[in-house]
Protein backbone atom coordinates (compact mmCIF):
# COMPACT_ATOMS: atom_id res chain seq x y z
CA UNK A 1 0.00 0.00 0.00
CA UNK A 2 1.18 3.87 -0.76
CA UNK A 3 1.52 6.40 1.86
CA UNK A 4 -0.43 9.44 1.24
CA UNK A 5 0.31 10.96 -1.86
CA UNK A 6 3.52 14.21 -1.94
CA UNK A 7 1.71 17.06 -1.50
CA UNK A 8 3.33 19.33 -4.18
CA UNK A 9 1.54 22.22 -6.71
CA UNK A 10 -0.32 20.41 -9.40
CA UNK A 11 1.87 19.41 -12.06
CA UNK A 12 1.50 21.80 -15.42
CA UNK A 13 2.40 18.97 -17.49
CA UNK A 14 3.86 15.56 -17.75
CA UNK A 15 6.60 14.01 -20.03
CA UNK A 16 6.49 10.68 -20.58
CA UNK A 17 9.82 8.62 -21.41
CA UNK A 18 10.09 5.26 -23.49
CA UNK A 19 12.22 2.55 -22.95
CA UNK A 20 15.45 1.71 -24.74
CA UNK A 21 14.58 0.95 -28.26
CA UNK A 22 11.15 1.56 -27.76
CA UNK A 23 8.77 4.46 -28.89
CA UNK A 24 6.06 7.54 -28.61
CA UNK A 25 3.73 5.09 -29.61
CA UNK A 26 4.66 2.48 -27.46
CA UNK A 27 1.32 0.87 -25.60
CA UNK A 28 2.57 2.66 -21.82
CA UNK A 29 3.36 6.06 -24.00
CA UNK A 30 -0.13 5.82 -25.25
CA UNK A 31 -1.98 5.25 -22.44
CA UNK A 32 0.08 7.98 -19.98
CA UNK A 33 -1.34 10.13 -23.19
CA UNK A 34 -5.08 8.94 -23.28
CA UNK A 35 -4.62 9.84 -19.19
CA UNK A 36 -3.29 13.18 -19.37
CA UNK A 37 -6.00 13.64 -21.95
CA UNK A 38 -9.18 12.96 -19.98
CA UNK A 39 -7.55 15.59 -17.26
CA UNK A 40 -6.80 17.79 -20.53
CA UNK A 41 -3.21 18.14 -18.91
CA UNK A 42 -0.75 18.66 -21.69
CA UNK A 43 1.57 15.79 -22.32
CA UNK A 44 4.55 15.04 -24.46
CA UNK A 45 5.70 11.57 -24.80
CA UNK A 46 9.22 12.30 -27.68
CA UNK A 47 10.71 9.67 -29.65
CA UNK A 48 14.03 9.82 -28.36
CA UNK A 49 17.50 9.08 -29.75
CA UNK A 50 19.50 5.74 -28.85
CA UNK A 51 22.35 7.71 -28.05
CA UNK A 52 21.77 8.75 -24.32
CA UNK A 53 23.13 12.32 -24.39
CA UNK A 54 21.54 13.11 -27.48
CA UNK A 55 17.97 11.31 -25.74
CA UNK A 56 18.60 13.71 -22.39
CA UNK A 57 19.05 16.40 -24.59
CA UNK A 58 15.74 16.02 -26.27
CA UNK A 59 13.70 15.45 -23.23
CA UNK A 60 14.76 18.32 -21.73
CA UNK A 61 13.95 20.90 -24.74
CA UNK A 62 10.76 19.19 -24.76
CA UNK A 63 10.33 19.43 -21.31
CA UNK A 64 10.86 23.60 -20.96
CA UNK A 65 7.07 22.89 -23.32
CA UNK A 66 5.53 21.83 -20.18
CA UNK A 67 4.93 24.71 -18.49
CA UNK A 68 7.37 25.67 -14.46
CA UNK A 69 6.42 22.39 -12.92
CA UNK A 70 6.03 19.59 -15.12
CA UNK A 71 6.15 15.52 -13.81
CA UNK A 72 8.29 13.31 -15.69
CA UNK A 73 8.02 10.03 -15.93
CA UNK A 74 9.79 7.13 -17.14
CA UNK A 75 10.28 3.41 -17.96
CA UNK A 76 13.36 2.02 -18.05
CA UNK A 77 16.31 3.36 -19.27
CA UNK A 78 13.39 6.47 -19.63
CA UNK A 79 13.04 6.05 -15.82
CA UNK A 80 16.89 6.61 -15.93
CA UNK A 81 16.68 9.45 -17.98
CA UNK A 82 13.22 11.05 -15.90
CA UNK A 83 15.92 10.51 -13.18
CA UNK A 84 18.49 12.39 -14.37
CA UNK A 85 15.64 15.19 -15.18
CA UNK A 86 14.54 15.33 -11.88
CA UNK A 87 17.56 15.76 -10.46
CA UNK A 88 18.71 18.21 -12.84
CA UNK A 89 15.87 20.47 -12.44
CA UNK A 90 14.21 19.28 -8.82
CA UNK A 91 11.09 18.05 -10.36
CA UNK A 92 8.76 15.32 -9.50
CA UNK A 93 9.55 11.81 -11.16
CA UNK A 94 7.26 8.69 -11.61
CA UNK A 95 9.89 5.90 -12.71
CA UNK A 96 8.86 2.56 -14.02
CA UNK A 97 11.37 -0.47 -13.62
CA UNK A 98 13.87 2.15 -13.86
CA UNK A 99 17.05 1.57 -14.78
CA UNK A 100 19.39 1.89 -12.32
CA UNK A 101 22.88 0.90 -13.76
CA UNK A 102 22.14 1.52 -17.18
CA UNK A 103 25.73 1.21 -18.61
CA UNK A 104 26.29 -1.95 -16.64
CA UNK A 105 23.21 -3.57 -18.91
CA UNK A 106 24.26 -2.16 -21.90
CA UNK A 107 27.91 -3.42 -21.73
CA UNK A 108 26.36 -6.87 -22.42
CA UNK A 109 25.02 -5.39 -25.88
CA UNK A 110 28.09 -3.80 -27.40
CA UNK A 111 28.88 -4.92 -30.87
CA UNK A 112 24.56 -5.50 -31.12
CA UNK A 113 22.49 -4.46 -33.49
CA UNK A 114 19.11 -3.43 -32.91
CA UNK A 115 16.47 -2.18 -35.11
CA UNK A 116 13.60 -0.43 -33.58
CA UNK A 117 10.39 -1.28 -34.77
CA UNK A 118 8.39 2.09 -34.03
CA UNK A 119 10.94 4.23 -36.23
CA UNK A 120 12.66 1.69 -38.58
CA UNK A 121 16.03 3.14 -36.98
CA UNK A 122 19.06 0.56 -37.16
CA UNK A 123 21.96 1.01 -34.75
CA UNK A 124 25.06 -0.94 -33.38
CA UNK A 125 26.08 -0.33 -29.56
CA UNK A 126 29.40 1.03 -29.42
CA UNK A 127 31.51 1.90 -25.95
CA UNK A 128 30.45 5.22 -26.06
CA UNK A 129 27.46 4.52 -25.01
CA UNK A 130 28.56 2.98 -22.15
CA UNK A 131 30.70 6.58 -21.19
CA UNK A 132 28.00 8.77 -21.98
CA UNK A 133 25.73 6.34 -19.46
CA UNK A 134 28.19 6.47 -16.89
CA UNK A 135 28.75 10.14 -17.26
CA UNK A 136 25.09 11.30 -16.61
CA UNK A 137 24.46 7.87 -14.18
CA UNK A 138 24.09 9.94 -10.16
CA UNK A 139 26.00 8.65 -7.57
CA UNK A 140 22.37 9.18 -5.14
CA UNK A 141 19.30 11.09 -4.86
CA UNK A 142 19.16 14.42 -3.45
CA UNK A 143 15.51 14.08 -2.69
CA UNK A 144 13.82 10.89 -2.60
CA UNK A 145 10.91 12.06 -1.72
CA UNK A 146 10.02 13.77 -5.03
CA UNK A 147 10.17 10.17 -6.48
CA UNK A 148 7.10 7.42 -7.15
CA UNK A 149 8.76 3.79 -7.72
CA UNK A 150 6.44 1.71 -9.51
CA UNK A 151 8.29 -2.22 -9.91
CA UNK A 152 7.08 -5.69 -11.25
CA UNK A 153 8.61 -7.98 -8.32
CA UNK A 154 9.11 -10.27 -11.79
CA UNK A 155 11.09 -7.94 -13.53
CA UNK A 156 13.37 -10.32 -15.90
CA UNK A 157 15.71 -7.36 -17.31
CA UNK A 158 16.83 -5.43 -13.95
CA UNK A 159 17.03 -6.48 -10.38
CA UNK A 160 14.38 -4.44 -8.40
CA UNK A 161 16.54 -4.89 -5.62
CA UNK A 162 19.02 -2.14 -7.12
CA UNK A 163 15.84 0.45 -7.96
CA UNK A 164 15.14 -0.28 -4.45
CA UNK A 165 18.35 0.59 -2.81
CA UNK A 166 18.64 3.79 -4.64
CA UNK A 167 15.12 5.31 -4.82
CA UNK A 168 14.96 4.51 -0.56
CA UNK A 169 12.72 6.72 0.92
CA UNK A 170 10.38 6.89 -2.43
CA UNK A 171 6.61 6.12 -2.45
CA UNK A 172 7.00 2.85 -3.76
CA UNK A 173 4.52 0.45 -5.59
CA UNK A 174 5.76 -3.07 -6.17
CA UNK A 175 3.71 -5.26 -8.25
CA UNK A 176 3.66 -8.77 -7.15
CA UNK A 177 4.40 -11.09 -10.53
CA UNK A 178 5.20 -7.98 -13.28
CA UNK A 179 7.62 -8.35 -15.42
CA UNK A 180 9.53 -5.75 -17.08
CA UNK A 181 7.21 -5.02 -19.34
CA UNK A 182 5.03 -3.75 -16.41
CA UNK A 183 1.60 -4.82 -18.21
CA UNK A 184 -0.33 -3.40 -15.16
CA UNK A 185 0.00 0.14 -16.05
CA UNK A 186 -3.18 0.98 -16.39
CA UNK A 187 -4.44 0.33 -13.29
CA UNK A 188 -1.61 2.33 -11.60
CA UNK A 189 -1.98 5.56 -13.26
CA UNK A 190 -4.20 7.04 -10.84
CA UNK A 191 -1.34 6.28 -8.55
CA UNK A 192 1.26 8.02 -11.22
CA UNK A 193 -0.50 11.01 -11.52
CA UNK A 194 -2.00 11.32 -7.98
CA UNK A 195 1.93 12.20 -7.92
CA UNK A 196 1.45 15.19 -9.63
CA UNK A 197 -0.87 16.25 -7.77
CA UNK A 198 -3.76 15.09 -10.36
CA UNK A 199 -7.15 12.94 -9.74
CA UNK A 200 -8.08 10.71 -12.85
CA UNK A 201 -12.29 10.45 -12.97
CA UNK A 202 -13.55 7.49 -12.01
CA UNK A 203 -15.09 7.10 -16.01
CA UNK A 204 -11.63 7.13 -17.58
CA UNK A 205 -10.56 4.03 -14.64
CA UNK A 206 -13.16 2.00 -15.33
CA UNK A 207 -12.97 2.30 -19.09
CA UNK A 208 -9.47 0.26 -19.24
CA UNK A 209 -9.77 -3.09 -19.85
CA UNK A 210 -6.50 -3.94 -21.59
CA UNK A 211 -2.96 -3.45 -20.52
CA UNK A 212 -0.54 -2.84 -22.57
CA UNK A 213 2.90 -4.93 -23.32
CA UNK A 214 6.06 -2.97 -24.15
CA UNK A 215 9.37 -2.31 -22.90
C-alpha cells in the first residue's frame, strides 16, 4: 500500500519517457497520453535518440514545453533518464522499472544491433554509449521524496533490488508477478498522476480493460 500521496503544486504537465529501443507510440506512451488527456493536462511523450546524451538532450527541450512544474516520468532506461531530469531540475519523477545501472546492462550489448520497430532506426552499440551512461548515471538522490517507484517484483531485465536501494525513501509500488514489461500500467496511473498532484475520474478508470505490453 502507498503512503499518502507528496503534496506538491499540481503538475503543469507531464513528459512521458520510453524505454530503450522503444517508442512515442509504445502501448505505456499511449496510455500515460489517453490519461493526461481525460484531465486535458498537456503531455509530451518524444521519440528519443539511442544515443543517451543526445535522448537527455531532447527530453529536456521538450520538457521547458511543459509549463514551471512539469512531472516526468519514465520506464526504463526512460526512468533513468526522468531521473536524471529530476535531479537536474528538482522536479517530481514517476519511474517505471527504472534503470538503475544503465551502462552496466548495456555493456552486455556492445557490438549488437538493434532495429527499432516504431521508427525503422538501425543502430550498433558502441563503448560510447557505455561513457556517456556512466557520465550522466548519479552517484544518489538528493531528494527521494520527489520520487514514485512503480516495480514488477518479476522484472526479468533489472534487479528491483538495485531500484530499491537507490530510490529509498520513495513512495514505492511493487507489483507482485510484473515483469519488465510492467503490463499493469493501467491500473496504476491514478497512482502516477496522484503524484502530480492530479485525480483521474472514475469514467476514464473503469474504461481500461487492456494493458498494454512494451518495454
Amino acid at each position: 500500500m502507498l503512503s499518502a500521496p507528496w503534496r506538491t503544486p499540481p503538475a503543469s504537465g507531464v513528459l512521458y519517457l520510453h524505454g530503450f529501443n522503444s517508442g512515442a507510440d509504445s502501448p505505456k506512451g499511449v496510455l500515460v497520453r489517453q490519461a493526461c488527456a481525460a484531465l486535458s493536462l498537456p503531455c509530451l511523450t518524444p521519440q528519443l535518440p539511442h544515443r543517451p546524451r543526445e535522448a537527455l538532450a531532447l527530453a529536456e527541450a521538450r520538457l521547458a514545453e511543459l509549463g514551471e512544474r512539469p512531472l516526468v516520468a519514465g520506464s526504463s532506461m526512460g526512468g533513468f533518464l526522468a531521473t536524471c531530469l529530476a535531479e537536474r531540475h528538482g522536479l517530481p519523477a514517476a519511474v517505471i522499472n527504472p534503470a538503475v545501472r544503465p551502462a552496466d546492462l548495456v555493456a552486455e550489448w556492445v557490438g549488437e544491433r538493434f532495429a527499432n520497430d516504431y521508427t525503422g532506426e538501425r543502430f550498433t552499440i558502441e563503448a560510447h554509449h557505455l561513457a556517456e551512461l556512466a557520465a550522466l548515471t548519479p552517484e544518489r538522490l538528493t531528494a527521494p521524496e520527489r520520487y514514485l517507484l512503480l516495480l514488477g517484483s518479476a522484472d526479468e531485465v533489472l534487479d528491483p533490488g538495485h531500484a530499491f536501494r537507490l530510490y529509498r525513501g520513495a513512495r514505492t509500488l511493487l507489483h507482485p508477478g510484473a515483469d519488465h514489461a510492467f503490463t499493469v500500467l493501467a491500473r496504476h496511473l491514478p497512482a502516477l498522476l496522484a503524484h502530480g498532484g492530479h485525480a483521474l475520474p472514475a469514467a476514464w478508470q473503469a474504461s481500461q480493460h487492456k494493458e498494454p505490453d512494451d518495454t
